[in-house]
N, C-alpha and C. Protein backbone atom coordinates (compact mmCIF):
# COMPACT_ATOMS: atom_id res chain seq x y z
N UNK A 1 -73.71 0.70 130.76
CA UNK A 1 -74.20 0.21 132.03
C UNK A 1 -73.13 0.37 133.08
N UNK A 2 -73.35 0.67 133.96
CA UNK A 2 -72.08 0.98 135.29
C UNK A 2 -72.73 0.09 136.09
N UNK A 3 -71.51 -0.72 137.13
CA UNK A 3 -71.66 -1.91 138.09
C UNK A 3 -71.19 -1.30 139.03
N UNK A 4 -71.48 -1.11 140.28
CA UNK A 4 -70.88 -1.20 141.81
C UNK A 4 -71.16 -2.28 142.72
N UNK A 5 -70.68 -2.32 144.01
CA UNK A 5 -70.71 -3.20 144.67
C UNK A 5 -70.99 -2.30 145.90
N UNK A 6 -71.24 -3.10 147.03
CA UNK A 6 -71.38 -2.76 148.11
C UNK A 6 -70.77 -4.00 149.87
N UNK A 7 -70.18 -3.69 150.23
CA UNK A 7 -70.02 -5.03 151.23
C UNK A 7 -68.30 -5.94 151.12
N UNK A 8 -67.49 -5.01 150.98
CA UNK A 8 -66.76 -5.69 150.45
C UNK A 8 -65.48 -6.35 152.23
N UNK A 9 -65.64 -5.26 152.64
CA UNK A 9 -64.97 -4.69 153.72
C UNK A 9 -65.71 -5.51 155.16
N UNK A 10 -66.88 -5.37 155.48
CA UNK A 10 -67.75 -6.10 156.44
C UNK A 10 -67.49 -7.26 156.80
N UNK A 11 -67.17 -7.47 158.30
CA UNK A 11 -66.98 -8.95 158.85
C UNK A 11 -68.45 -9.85 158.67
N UNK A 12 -69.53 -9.66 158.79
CA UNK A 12 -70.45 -9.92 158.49
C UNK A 12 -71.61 -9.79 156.84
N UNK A 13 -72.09 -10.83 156.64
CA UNK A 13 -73.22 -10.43 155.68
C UNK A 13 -72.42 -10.39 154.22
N UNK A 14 -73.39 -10.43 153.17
CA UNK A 14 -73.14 -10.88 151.85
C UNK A 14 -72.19 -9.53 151.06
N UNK A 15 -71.76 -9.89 149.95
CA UNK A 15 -71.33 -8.63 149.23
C UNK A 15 -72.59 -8.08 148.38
N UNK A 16 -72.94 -7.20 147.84
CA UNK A 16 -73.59 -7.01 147.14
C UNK A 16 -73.48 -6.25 146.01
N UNK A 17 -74.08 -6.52 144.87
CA UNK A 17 -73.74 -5.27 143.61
C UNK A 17 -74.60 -4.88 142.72
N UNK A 18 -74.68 -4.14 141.82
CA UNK A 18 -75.61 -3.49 141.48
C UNK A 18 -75.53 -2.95 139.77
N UNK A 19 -76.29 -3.41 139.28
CA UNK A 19 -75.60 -3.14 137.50
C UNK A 19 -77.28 -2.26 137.29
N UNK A 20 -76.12 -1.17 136.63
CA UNK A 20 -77.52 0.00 136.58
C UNK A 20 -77.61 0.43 134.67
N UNK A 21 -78.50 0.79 134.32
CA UNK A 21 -78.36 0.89 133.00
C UNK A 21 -79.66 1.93 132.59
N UNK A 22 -79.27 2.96 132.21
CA UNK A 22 -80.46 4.04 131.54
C UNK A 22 -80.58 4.04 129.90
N UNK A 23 -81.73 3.78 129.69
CA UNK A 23 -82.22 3.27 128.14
C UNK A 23 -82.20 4.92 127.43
N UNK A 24 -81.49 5.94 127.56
CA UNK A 24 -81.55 6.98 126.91
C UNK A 24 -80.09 7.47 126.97
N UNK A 25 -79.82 8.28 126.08
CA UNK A 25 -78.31 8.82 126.10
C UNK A 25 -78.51 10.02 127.24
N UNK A 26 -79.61 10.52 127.86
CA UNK A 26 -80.07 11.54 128.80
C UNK A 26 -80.63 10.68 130.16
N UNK A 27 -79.21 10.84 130.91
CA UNK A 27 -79.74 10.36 132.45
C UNK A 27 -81.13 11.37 132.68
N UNK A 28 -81.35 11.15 134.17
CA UNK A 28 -82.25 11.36 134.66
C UNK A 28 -82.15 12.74 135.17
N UNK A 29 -82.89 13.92 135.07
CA UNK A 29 -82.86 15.57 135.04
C UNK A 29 -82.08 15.82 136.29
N UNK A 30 -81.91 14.75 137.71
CA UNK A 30 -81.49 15.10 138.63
C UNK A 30 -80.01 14.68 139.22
N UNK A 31 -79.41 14.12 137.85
CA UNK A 31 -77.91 13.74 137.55
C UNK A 31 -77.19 14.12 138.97
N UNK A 32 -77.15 15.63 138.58
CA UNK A 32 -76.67 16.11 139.47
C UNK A 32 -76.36 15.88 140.49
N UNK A 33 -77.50 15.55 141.47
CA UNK A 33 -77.46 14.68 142.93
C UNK A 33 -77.14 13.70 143.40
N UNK A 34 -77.03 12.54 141.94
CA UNK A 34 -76.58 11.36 141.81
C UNK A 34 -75.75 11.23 142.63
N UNK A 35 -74.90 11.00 143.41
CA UNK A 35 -73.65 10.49 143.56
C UNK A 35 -73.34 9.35 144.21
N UNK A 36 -72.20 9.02 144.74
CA UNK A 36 -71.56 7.88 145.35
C UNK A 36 -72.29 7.93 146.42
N UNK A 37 -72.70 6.55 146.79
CA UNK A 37 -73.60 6.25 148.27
C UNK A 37 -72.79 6.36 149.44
N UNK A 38 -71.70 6.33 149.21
CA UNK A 38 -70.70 6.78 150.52
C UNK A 38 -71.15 8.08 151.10
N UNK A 39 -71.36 9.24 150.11
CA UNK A 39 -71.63 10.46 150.43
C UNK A 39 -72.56 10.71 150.20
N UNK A 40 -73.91 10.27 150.76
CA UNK A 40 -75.30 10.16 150.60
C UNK A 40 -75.90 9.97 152.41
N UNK A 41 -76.53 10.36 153.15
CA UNK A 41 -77.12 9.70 154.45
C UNK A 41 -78.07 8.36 153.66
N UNK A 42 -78.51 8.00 154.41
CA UNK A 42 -79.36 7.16 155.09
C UNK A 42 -80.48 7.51 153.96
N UNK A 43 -80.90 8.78 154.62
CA UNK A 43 -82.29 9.33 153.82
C UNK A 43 -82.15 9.49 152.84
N UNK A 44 -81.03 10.26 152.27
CA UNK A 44 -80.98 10.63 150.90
C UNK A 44 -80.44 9.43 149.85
N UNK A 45 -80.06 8.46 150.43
CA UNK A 45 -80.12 7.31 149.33
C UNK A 45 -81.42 6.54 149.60
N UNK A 46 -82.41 6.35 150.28
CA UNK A 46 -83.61 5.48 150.20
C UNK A 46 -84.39 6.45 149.58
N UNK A 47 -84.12 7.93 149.22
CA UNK A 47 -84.99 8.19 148.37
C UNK A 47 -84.03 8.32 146.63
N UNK A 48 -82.89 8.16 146.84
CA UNK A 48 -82.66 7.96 145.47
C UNK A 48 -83.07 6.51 144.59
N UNK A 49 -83.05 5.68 146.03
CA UNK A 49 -83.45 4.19 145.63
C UNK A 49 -84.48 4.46 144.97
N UNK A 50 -85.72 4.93 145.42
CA UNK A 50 -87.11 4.73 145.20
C UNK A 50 -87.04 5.12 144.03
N UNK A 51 -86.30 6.93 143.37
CA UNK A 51 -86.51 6.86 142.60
C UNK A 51 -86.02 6.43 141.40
N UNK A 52 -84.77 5.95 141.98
CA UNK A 52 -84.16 4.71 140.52
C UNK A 52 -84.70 3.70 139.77
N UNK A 53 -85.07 2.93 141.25
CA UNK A 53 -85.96 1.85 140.75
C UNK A 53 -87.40 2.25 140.64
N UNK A 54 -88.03 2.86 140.46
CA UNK A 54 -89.21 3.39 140.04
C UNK A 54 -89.30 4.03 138.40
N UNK A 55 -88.32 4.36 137.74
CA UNK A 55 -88.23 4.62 136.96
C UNK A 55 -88.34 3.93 135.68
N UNK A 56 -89.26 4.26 134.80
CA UNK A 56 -89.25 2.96 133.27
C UNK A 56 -88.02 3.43 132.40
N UNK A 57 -87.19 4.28 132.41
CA UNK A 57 -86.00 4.59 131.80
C UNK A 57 -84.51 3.78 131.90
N UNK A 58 -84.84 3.49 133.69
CA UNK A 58 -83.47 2.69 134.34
C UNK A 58 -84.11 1.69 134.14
N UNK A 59 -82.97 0.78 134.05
CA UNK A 59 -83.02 -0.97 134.01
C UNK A 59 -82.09 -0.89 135.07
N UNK A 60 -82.54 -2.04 135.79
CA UNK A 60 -81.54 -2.21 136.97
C UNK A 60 -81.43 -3.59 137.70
N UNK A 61 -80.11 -4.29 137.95
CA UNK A 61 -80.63 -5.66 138.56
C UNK A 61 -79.51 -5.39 140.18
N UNK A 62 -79.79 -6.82 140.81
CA UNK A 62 -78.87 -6.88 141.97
C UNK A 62 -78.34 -8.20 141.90
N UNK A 63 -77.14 -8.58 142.71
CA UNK A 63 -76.71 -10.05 142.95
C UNK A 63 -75.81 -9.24 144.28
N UNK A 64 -76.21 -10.70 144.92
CA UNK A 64 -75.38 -11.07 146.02
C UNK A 64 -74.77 -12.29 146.01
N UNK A 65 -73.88 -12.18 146.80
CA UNK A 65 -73.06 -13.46 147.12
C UNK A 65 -72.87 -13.75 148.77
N UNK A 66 -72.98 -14.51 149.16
CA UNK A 66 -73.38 -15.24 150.61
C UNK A 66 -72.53 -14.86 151.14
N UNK A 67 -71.75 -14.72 152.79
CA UNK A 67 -70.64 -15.24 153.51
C UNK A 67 -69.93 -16.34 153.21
N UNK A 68 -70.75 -17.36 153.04
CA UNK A 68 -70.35 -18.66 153.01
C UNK A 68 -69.67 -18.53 151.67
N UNK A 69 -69.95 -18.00 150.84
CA UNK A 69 -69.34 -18.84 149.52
C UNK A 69 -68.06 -17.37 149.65
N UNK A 70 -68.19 -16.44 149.83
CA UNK A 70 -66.88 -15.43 150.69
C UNK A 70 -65.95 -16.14 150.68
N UNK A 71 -66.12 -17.12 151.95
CA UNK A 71 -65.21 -17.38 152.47
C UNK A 71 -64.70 -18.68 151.81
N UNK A 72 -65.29 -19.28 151.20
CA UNK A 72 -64.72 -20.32 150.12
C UNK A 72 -64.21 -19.55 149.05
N UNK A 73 -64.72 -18.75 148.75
CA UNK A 73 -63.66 -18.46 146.90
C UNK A 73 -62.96 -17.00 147.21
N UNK A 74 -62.74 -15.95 148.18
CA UNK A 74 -62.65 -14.70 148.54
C UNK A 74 -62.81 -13.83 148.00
N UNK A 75 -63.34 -12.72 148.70
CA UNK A 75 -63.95 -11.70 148.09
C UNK A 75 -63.69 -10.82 147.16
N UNK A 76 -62.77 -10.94 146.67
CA UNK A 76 -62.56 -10.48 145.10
C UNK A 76 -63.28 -11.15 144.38
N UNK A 77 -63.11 -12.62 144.32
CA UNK A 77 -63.79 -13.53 143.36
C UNK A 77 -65.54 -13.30 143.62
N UNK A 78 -65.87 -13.38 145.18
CA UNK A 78 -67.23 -12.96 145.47
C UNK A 78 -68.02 -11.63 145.06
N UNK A 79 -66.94 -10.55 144.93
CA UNK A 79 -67.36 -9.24 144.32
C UNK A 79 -67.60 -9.33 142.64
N UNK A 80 -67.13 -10.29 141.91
CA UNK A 80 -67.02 -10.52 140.59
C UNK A 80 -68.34 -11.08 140.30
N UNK A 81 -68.71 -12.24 141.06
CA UNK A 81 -69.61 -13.07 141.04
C UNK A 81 -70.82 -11.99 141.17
N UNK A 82 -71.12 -11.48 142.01
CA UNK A 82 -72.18 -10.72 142.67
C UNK A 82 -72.25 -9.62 141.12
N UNK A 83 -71.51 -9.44 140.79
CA UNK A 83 -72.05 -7.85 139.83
C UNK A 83 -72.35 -9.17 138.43
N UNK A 84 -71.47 -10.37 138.13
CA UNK A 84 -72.38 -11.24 137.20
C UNK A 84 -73.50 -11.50 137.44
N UNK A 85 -74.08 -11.97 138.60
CA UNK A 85 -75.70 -11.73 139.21
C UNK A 85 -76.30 -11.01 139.09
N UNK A 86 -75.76 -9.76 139.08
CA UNK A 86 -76.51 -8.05 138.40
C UNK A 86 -76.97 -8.25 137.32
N UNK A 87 -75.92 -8.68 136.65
CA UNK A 87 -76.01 -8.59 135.34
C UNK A 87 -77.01 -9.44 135.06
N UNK A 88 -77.18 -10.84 135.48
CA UNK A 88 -78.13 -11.64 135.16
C UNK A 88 -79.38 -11.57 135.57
N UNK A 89 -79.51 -10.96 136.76
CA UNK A 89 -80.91 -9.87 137.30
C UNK A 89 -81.38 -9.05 136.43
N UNK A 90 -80.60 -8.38 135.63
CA UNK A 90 -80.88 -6.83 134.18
C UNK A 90 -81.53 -7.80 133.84
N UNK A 91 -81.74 -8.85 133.21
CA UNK A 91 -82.24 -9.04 132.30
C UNK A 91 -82.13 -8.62 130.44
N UNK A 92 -81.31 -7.70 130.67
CA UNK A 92 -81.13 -7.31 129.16
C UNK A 92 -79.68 -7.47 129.18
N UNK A 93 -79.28 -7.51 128.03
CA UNK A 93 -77.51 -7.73 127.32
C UNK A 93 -76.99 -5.71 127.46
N UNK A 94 -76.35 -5.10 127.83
CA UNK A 94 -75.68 -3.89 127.81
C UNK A 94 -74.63 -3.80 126.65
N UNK A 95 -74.56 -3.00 125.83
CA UNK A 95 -73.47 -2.63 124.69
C UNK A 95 -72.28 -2.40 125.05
N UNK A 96 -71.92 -1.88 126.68
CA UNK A 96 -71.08 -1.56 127.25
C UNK A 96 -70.84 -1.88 128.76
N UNK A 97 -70.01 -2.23 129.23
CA UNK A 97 -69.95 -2.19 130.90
C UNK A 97 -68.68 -1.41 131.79
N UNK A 98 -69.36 -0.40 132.38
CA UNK A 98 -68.26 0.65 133.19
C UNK A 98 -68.70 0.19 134.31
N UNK A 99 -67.04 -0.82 135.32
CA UNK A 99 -67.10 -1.69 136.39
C UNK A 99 -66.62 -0.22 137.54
N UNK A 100 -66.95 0.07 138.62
CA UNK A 100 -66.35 0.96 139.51
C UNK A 100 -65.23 -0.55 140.26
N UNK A 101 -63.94 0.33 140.18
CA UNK A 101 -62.66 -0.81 140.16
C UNK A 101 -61.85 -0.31 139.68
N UNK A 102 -60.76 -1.52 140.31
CA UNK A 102 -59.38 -1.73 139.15
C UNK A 102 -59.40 -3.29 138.60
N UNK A 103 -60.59 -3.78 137.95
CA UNK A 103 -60.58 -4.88 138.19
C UNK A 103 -61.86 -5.22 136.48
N UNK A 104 -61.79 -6.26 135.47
CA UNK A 104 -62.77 -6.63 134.24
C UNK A 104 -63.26 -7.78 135.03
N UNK A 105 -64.47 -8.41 134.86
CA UNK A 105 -64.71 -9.29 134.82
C UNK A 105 -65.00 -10.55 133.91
N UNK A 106 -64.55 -11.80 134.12
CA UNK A 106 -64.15 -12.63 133.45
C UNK A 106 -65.18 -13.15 132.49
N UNK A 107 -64.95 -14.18 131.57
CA UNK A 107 -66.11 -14.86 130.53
C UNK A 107 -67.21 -13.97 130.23
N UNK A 108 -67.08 -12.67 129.68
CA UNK A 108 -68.39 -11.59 129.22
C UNK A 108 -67.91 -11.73 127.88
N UNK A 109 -68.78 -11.74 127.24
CA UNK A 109 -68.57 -10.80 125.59
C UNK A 109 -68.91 -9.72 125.45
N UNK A 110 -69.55 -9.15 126.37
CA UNK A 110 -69.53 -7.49 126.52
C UNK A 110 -68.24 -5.98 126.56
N UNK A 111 -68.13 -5.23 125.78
CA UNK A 111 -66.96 -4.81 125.96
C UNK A 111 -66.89 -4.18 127.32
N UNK A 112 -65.98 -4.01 128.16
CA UNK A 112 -66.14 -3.53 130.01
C UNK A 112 -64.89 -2.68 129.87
N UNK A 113 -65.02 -1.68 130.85
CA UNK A 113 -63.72 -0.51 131.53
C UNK A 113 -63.71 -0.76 132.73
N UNK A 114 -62.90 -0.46 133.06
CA UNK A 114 -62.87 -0.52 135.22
C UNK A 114 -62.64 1.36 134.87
N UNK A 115 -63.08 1.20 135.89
CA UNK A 115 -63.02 2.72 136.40
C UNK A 115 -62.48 3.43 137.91
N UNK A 116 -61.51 3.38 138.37
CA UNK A 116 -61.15 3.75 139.45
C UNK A 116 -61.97 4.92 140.07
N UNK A 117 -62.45 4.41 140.86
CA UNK A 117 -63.61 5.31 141.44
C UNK A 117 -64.78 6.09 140.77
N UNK A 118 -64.93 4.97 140.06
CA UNK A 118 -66.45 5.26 138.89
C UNK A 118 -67.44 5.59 139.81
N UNK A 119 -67.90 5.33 140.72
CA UNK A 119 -69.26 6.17 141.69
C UNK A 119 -68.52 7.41 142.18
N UNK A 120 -67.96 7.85 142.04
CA UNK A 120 -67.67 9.26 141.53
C UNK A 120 -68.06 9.96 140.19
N UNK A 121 -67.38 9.17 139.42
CA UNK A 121 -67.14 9.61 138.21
C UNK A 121 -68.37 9.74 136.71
N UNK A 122 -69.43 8.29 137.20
CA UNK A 122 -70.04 7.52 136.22
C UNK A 122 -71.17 7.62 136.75
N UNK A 123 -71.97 8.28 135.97
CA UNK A 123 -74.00 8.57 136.89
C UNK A 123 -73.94 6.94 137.41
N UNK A 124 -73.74 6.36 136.27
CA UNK A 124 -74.18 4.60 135.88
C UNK A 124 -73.96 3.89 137.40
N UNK A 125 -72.89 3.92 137.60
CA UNK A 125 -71.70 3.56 138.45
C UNK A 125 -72.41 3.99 140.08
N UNK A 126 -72.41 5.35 139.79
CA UNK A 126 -73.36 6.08 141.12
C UNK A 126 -74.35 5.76 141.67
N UNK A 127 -75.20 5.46 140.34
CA UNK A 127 -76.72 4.97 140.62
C UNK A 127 -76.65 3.51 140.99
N UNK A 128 -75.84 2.60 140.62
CA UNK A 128 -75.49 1.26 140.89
C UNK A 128 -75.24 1.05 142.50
N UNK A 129 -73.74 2.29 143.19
CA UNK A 129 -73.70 1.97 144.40
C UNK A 129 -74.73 1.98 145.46
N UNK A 130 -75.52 3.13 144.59
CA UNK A 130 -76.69 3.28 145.91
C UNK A 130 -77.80 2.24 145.78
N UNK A 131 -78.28 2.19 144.63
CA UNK A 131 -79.19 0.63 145.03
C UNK A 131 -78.63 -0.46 145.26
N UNK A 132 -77.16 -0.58 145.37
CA UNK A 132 -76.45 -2.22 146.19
C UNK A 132 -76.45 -1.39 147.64
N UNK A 133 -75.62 -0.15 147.86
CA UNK A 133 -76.20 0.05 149.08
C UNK A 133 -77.57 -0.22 150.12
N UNK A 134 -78.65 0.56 149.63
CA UNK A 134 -79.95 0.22 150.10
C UNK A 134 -80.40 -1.25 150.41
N UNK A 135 -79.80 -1.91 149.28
CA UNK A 135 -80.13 -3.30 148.76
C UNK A 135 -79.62 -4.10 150.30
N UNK A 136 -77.87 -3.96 150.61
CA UNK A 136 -77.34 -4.75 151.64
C UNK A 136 -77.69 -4.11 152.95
N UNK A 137 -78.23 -2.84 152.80
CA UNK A 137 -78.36 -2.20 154.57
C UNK A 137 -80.01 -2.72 154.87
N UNK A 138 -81.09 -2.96 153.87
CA UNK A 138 -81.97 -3.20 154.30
C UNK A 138 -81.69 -4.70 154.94
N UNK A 139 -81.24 -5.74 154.17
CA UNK A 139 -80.81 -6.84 154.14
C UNK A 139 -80.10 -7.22 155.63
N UNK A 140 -79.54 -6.36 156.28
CA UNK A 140 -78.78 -6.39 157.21
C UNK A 140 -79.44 -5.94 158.51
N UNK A 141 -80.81 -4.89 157.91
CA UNK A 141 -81.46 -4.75 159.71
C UNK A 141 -82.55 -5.97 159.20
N UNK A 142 -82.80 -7.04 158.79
CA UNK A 142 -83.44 -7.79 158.66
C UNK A 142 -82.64 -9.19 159.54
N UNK A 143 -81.13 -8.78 159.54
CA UNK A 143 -80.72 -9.85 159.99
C UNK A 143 -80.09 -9.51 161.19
N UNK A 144 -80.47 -8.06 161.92
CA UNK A 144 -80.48 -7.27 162.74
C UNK A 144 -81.73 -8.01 164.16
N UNK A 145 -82.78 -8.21 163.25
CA UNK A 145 -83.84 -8.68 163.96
C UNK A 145 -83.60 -10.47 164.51
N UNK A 146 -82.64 -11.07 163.36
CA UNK A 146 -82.33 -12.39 163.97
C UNK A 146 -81.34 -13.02 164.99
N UNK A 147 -80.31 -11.39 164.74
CA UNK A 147 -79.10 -11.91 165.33
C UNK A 147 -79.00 -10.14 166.04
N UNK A 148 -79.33 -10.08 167.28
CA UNK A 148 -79.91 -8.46 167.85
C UNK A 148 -78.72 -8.31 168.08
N UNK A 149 -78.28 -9.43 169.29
CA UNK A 149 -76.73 -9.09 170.28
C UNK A 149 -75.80 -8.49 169.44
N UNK A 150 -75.61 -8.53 168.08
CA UNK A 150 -74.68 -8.17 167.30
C UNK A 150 -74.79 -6.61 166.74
N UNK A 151 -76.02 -5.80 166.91
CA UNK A 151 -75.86 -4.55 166.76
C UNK A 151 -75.65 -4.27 164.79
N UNK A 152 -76.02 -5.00 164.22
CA UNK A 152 -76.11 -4.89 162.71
C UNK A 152 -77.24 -4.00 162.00
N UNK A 153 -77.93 -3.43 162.95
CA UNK A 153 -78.99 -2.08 162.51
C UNK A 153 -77.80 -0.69 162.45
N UNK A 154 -76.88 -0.70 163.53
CA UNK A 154 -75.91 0.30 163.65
C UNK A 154 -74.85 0.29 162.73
N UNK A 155 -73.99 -0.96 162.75
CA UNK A 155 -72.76 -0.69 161.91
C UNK A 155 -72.82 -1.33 160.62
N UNK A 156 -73.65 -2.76 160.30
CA UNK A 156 -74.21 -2.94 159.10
C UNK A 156 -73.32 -3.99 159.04
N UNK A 157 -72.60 -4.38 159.62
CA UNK A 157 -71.53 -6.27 159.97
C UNK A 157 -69.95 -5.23 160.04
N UNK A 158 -69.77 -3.97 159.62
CA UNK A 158 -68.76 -3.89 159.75
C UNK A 158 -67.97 -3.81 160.92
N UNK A 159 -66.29 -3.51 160.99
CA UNK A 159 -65.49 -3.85 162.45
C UNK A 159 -65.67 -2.89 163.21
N UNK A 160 -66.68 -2.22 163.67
CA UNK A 160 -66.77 -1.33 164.46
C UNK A 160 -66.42 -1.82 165.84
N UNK A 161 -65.94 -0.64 166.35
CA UNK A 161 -65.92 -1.46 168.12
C UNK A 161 -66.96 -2.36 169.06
N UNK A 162 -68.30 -1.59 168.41
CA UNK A 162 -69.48 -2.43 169.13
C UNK A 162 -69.44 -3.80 168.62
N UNK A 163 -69.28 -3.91 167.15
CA UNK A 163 -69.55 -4.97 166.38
C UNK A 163 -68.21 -5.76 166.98
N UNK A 164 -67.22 -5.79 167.10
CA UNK A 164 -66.10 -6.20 167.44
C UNK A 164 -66.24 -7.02 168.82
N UNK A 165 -66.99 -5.85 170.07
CA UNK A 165 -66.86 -6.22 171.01
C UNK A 165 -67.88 -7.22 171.49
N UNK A 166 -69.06 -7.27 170.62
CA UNK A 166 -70.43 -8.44 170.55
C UNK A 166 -70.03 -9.56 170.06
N UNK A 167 -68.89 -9.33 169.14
CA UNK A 167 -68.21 -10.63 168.62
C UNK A 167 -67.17 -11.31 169.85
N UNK A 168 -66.87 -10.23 170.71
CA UNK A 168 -66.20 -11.24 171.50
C UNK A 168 -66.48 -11.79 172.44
N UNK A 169 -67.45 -11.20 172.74
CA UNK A 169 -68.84 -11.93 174.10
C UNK A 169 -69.84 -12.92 173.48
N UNK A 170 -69.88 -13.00 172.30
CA UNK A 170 -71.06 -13.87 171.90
C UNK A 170 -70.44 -14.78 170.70
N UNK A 171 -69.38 -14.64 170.32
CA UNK A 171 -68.40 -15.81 169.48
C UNK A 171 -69.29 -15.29 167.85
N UNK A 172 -68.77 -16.00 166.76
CA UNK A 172 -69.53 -15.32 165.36
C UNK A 172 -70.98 -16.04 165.74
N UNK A 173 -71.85 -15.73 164.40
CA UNK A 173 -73.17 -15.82 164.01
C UNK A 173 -73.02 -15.95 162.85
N UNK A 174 -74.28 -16.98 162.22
CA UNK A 174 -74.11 -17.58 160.97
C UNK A 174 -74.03 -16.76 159.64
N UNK A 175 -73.64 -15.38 159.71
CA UNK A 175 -73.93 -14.54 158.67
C UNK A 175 -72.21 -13.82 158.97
N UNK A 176 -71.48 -14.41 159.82
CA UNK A 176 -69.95 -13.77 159.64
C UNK A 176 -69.06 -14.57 158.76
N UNK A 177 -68.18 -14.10 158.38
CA UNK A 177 -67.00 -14.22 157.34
C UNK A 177 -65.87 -14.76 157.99
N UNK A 178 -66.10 -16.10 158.52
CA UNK A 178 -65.13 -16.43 159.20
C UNK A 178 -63.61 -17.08 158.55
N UNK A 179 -63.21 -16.56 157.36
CA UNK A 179 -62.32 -16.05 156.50
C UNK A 179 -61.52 -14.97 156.89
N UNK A 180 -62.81 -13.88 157.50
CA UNK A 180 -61.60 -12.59 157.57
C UNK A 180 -61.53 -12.22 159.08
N UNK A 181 -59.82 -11.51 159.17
CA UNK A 181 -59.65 -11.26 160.69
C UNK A 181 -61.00 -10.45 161.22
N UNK A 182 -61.27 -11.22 162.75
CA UNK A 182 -60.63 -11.42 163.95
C UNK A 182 -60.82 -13.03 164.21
N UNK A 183 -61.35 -13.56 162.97
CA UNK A 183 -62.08 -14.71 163.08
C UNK A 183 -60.99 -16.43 162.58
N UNK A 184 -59.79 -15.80 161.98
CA UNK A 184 -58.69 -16.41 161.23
C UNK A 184 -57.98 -17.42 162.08
């Protein structure tokens, strides 16, 4: 099973992660294309979404973790938390867990690897970033529609200049990380 995350970096909005798991020793015929959601548009990961999670082969769960609790335990600990939520979303126990990281996560009896840049490396891992991707960008023009002035359809909570400069005309909104700079 390969875990990614998504959201780690963003002044705004939850972390998110993604524990992906294919019930065959034969990913899916289009491996190939798989890759890291970094290097994916827009389009081409909402249709890898569809067809990940559409699939009876992949098992797949999500967890998030709030701002709020971010900024109480920090986001290392929140990125840990969020892919245990994955895990508890799967619904099934995995024989194995390949974490994209330098980083195991704690109290599993599962055997785990970190993988330094496993959504590169790991279909598992790949397929994981892009449905936590999809997962936090939909999540984010939803909160796009509550909180407009802030421009979160465009940069997605991260420090972009727009996002930066809405933050300084309009002070945070209940979905920022007021933990991390500019907000400290």
């Amino acid at each position: 099973m390969g875990l990614d995350e998504v959201g780690r970096g963003p002044l705004a909005g939850p972390v998110v992660a993604a524990a992906v798991c294919f019930k065959s020793n034969n990913p899916p015929v289009f491996e190939e294309n798989i890759r890291d959601s970094k290097k994916l548009s827009s389009r081409q990961r909402e249709r890898w979404y569809g067809f990940l999670t559409e699939q009876d082969s992949i098992k797949w769960g999500i967890g998030l973790v709030s701002e709020k609790i971010i900024d109480q335990i920090n986001i290392l600990e929140a990125t840990k938390l969020a892919m245990k939520r994955a895990l508890k979303d799967l619904k099934i126990e995995p024989d194995y867990l390949l974490l994209d990281g330098n980083f195991l996560l704690e109290d599993l009896s599962i055997s785990q690897k970190a993988v330094i840049r496993g959504d590169e490396k790991v279909i598992s891992c790949a397929a994981a970033s892009i449905i936590a991707k999809v997962a936090r960008d939909r999540l984010m023009l939803r909160y796009h529609q509550k909180f407009p002035q802030y421009g979160f359809d465009a940069h997605k909570g991260y420090g972009t200049k727009q996002h930066l400069s809405a933050i300084e005309q309009h002070g945070p909104c209940a979905i920022h990380r007021l933990s991390f700079a500019p907000f400290k």
